[in-house]
Structure formats: C-alpha cells, structure tokens
Protein backbone atom coordinates (compact mmCIF):
# COMPACT_ATOMS: atom_id res chain seq x y z
CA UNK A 1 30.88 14.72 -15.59
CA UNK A 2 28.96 16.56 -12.72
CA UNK A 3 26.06 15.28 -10.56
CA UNK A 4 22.72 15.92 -12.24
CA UNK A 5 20.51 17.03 -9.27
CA UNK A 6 22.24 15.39 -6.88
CA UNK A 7 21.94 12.16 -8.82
CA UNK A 8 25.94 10.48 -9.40
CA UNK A 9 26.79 11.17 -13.19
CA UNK A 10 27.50 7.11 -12.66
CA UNK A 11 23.86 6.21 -12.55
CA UNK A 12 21.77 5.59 -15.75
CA UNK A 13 19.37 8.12 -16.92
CA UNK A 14 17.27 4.56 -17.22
CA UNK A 15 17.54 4.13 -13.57
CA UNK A 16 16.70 7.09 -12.63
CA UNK A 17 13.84 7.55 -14.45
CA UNK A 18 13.01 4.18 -12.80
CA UNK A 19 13.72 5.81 -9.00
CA UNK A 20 11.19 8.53 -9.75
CA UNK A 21 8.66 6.71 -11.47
CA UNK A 22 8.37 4.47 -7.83
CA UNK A 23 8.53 7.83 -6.07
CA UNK A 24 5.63 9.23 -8.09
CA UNK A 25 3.48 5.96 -8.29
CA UNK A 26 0.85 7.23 -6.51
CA UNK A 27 0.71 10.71 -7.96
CA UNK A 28 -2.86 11.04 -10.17
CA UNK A 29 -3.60 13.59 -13.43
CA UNK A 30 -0.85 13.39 -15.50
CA UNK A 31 -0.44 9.61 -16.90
CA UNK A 32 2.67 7.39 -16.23
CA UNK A 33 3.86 7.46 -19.58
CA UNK A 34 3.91 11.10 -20.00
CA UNK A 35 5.47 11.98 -16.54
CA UNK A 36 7.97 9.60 -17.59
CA UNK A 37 8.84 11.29 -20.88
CA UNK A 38 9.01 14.47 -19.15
CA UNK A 39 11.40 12.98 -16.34
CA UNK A 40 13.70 11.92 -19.33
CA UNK A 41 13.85 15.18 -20.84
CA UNK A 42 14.75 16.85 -17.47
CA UNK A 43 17.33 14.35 -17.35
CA UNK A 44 18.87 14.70 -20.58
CA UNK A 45 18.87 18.77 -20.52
CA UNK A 46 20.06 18.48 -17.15
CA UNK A 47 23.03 15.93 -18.27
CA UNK A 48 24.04 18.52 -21.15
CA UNK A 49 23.96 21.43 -19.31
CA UNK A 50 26.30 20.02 -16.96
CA UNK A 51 28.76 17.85 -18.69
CA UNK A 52 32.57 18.89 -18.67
CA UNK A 53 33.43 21.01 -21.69
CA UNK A 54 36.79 19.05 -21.53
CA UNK A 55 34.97 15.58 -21.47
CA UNK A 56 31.46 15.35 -23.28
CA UNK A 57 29.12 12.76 -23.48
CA UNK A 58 29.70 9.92 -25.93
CA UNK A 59 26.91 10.36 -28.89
CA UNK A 60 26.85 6.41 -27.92
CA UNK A 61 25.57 7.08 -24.69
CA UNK A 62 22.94 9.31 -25.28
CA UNK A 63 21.54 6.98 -28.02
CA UNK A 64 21.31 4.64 -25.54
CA UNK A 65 19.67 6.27 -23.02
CA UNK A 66 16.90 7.33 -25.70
CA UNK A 67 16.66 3.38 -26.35
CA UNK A 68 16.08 2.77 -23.23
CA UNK A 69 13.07 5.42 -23.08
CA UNK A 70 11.54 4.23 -26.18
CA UNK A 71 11.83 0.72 -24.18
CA UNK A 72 10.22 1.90 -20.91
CA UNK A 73 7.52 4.13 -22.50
CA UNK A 74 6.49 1.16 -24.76
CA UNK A 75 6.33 -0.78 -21.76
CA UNK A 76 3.99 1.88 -20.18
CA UNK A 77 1.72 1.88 -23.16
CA UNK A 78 1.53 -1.70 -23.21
CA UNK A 79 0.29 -1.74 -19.44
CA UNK A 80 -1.91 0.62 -20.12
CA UNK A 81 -3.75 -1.41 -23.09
CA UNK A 82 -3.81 -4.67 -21.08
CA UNK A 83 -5.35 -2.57 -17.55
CA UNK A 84 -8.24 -1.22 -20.12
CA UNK A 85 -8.50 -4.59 -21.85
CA UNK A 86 -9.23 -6.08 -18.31
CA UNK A 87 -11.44 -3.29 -16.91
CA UNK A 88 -13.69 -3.53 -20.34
CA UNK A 89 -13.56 -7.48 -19.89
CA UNK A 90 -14.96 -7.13 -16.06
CA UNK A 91 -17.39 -4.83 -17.20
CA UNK A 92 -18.77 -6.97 -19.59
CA UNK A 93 -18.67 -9.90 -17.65
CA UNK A 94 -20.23 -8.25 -14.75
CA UNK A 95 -23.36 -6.80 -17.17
CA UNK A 96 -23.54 -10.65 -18.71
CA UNK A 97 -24.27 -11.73 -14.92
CA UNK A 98 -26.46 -9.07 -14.00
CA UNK A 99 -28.93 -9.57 -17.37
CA UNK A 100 -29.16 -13.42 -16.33
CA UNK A 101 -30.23 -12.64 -13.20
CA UNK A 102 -33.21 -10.59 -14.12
CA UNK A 103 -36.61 -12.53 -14.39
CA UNK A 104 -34.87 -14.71 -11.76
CA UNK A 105 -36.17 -15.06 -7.86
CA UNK A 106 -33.39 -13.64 -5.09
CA UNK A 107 -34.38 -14.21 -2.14
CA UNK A 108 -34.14 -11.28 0.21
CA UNK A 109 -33.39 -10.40 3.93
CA UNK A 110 -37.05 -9.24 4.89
CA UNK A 111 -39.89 -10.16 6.57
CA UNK A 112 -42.16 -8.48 4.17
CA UNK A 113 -43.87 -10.91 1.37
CA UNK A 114 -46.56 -9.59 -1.14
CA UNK A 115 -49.26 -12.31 -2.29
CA UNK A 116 -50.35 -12.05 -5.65
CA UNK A 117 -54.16 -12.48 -6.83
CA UNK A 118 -53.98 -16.58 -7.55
CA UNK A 119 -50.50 -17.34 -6.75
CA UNK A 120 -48.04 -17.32 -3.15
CA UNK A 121 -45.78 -16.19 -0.87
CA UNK A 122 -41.72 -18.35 -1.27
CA UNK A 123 -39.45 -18.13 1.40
CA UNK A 124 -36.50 -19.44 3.10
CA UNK A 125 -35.75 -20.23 7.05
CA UNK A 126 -32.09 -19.61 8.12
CA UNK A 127 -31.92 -21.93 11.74
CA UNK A 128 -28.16 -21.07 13.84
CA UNK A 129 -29.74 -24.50 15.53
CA UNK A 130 -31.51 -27.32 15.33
CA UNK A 131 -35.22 -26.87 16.42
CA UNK A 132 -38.15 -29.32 17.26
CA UNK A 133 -40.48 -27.06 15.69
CA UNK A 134 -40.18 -24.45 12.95
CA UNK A 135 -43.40 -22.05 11.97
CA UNK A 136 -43.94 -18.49 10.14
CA UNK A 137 -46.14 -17.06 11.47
CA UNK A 138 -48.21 -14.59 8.86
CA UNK A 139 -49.67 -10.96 9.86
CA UNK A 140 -51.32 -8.42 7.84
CA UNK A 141 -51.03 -4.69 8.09
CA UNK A 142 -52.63 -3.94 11.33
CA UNK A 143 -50.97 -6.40 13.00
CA UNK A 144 -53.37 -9.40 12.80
CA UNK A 145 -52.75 -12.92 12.84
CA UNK A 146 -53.68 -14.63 9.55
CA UNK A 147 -52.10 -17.79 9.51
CA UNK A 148 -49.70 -19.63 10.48
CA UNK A 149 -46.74 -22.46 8.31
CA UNK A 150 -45.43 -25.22 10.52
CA UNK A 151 -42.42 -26.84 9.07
CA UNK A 152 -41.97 -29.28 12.08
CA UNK A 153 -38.62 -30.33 13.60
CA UNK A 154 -35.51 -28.93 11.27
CA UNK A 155 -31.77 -29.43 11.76
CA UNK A 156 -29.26 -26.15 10.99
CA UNK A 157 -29.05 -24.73 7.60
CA UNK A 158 -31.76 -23.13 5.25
CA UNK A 159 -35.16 -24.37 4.89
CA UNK A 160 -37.89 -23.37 1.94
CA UNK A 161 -41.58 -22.70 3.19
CA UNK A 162 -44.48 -21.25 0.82
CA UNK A 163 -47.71 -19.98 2.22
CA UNK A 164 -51.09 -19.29 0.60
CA UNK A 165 -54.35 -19.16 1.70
CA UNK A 166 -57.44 -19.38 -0.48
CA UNK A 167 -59.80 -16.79 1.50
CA UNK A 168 -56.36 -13.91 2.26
CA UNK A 169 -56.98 -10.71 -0.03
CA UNK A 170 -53.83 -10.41 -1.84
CA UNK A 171 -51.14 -7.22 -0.66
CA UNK A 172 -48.86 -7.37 2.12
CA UNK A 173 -48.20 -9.51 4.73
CA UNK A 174 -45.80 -9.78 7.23
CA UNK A 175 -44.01 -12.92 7.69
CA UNK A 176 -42.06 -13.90 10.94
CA UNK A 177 -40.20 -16.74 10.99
CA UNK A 178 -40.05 -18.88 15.22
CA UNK A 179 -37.77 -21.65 16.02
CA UNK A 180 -39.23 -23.41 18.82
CA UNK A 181 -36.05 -23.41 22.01
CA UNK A 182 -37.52 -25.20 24.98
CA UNK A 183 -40.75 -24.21 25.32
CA UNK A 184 -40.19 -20.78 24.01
CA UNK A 185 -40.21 -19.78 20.25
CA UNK A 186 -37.71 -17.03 19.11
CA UNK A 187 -37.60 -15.12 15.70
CA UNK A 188 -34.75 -16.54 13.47
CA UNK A 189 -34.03 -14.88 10.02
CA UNK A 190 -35.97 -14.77 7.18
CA UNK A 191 -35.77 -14.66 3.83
CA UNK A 192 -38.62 -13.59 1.07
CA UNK A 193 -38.44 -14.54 -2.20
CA UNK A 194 -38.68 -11.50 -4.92
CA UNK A 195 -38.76 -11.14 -8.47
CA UNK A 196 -36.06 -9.46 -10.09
CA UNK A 197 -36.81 -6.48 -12.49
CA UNK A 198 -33.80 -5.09 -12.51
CA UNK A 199 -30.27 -5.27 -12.22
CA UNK A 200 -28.48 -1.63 -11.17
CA UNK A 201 -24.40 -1.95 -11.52
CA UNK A 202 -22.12 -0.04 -9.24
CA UNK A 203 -19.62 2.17 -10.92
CA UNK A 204 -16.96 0.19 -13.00
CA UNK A 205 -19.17 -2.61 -12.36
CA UNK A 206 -18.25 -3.02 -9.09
CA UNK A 207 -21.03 -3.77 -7.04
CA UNK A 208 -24.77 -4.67 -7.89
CA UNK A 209 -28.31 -3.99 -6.71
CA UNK A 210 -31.11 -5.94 -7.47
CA UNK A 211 -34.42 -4.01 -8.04
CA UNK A 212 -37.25 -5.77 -6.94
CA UNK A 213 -41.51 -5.23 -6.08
CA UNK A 214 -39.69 -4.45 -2.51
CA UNK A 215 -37.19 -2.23 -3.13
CA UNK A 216 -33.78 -1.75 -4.23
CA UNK A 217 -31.18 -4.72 -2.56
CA UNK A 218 -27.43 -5.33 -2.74
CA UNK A 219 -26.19 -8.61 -3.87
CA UNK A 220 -25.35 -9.38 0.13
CA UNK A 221 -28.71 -9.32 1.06
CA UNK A 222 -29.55 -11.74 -0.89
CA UNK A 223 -29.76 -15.63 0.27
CA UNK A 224 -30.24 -17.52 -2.93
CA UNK A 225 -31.14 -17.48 -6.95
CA UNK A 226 -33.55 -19.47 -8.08
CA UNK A 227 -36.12 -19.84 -10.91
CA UNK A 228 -39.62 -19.32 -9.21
C-alpha cells in the first residue's frame, strides 16, 4: 500500500492520530476530541484512496483502526469530564473560603486606621530586627501628632498594638509604626486591621480581593485573619 501523506503505510492510523494530536496540543477553538475525529477521517479516506487495487485493505484492519478511535476519543471525553469536575471543585472550594472570610479581620499593608465612635484602632508591627523600643506613632489629617503606643523592647517577628484614646474624634488617623536603631527611630511596616465586607474572586477563582472600609486588597497584602 502507498504512503498516506508522507506517513509509511506501516504505521498505525492509531499512531498517527497520536503524532498529530502532540503536534496540535497547543492549538485552541476546535476541542481535542473533535480534531481528533476529524484527523481519523482524513486518515481513513486518505488510506482508501490510496491502497493498491491489486492488494486492499483487510476489512480486519480497518475495524481495528475504528476500535482504536472509539478507544482514544473515549479517552478524550473522559479527560474532559474529570478537567471540568476539578475546575467546578476549585471553584467551589475557593467561594467556601472566601464566604468564611467575610465578617473576619485581615489585616492590611497600610498605615491608614479609622477609629470608630466607642471602639479602636488593631494593628500589627512587622520588626526585620530586634529593637529596644517599638512605638506608633498616631497623626490625624493635617498632619498632627495625637498620640503616641509604646510597645517597649521587641525581638523579630510580628507584634499586635491597639490604640484608643478617650478625648480623639473618631475618622482617620494615620498610624506610623518606629523601631528604635541606636538612638535613631526608623519606620518599619505596618499593618491595620480591617473588617471584611466582601470577598471579590478572580476569574476561575483564581485570585481574591478582600473589600474592606479601606479599599479593595489582594489576598498578598494581607498579614493575618483573625476574629476582631
């Protein structure tokens, strides 16, 4: 029998269905299952139109060949279940986290805290280093000191702090966080502690943004969960 498209009449219709399919594997639109079917029928028009008149193809073979494209498109479908099982699975596991984290306090890479009528401002310290002294030091919005949150001497790591102040008008304040090097303090990171209202999920679930009285976050900009 002659070469079909430059394929040796000695390799499978199987395998080389299996040589495109890795040639086409990153080839979008039509699906995998379908381009595979179509591959096969190429194949098998091709084989006919150019088998010897004085030597056809075995019925036996053909049969075969068709078994073994029944075999690899039942394969395909199967894949294709189990990849939308899994991506519905994620999905819902990813919305089951993101509704327990709502009501919840994240604690957020800002300086900015809000004080509420009666209640306070929850943070976090991040020291690189040790320090002798730790403070936050809190401004309002032009700029003025208010008060101040001395935490004393604190090794590396993260360290909680919560400030309120019986005579400051709740709103915004702007919290600063010093670690005392030498004689000099310098600003370290800080962390405020925010309520989540929201939950906003990235597409396919990938990805998350927390919603919060100061803005939208991602999930890497945030230090800790905690309760209140």
């Amino acid at each position: 029998m002659a070469d079909i498209n430059g394929v040796n009449q000695n390799t499978s219709v199987y395998e080389q269905i299996n040589t495109q399919n890795k040639q086409n594997s990153t080839a979008t639109g039509t699906s995998q299952s379908q381009e595979t079917s179509e591959m096969f029928m190429q194949l098998m028009i091709a084989q006919l139109k150019n088998q010897s008149p004085t030597s056809p193809a075995e019925t036996t073979d053909f049969m075969q060949q068709i078994s073994s494209m029944s075999s690899v498109e039942s394969i395909a479908n199967l894949n294709s279940t189990v990849e939308q099982m899994s991506t519905s699975l994620m999905n819902s596991q990813t919305a089951l986290q993101a509704s327990s984290m709502v009501g919840q306090t994240a604690y957020i890479k800002t300086d900015k805290g809000i004080l509420p009528e009666g209640g306070s401002v929850k943070g976090v310290v991040a020291l690189p280093a040790s320090a002798s002294q730790v403070r936050v030091s809190i401004y309002d919005k032009s700029g003025s000191l208010v008060d101040r949150v001395f935490l004393g001497a604190r090794g590396v790591g993260d360290h909680d702090f919560e400030w309120n102040k019986d005579d400051a008008l709740p709103g915004e304040y702007q919290m600063v966080a010093e670690a005392q090097v030498g004689d000099e303090f310098e600003t370290v990171q800080s962390f405020i502690g925010y309520s989540v209202n929201s939950v906003t999920l990235g597409q396919n679930g990938i990805g998350m943004a927390l919603n919060t009285d100061a803005g939208s976050v991602g999930i890497n900009d945030v230090r800790q969960l905690g309760k209140g």
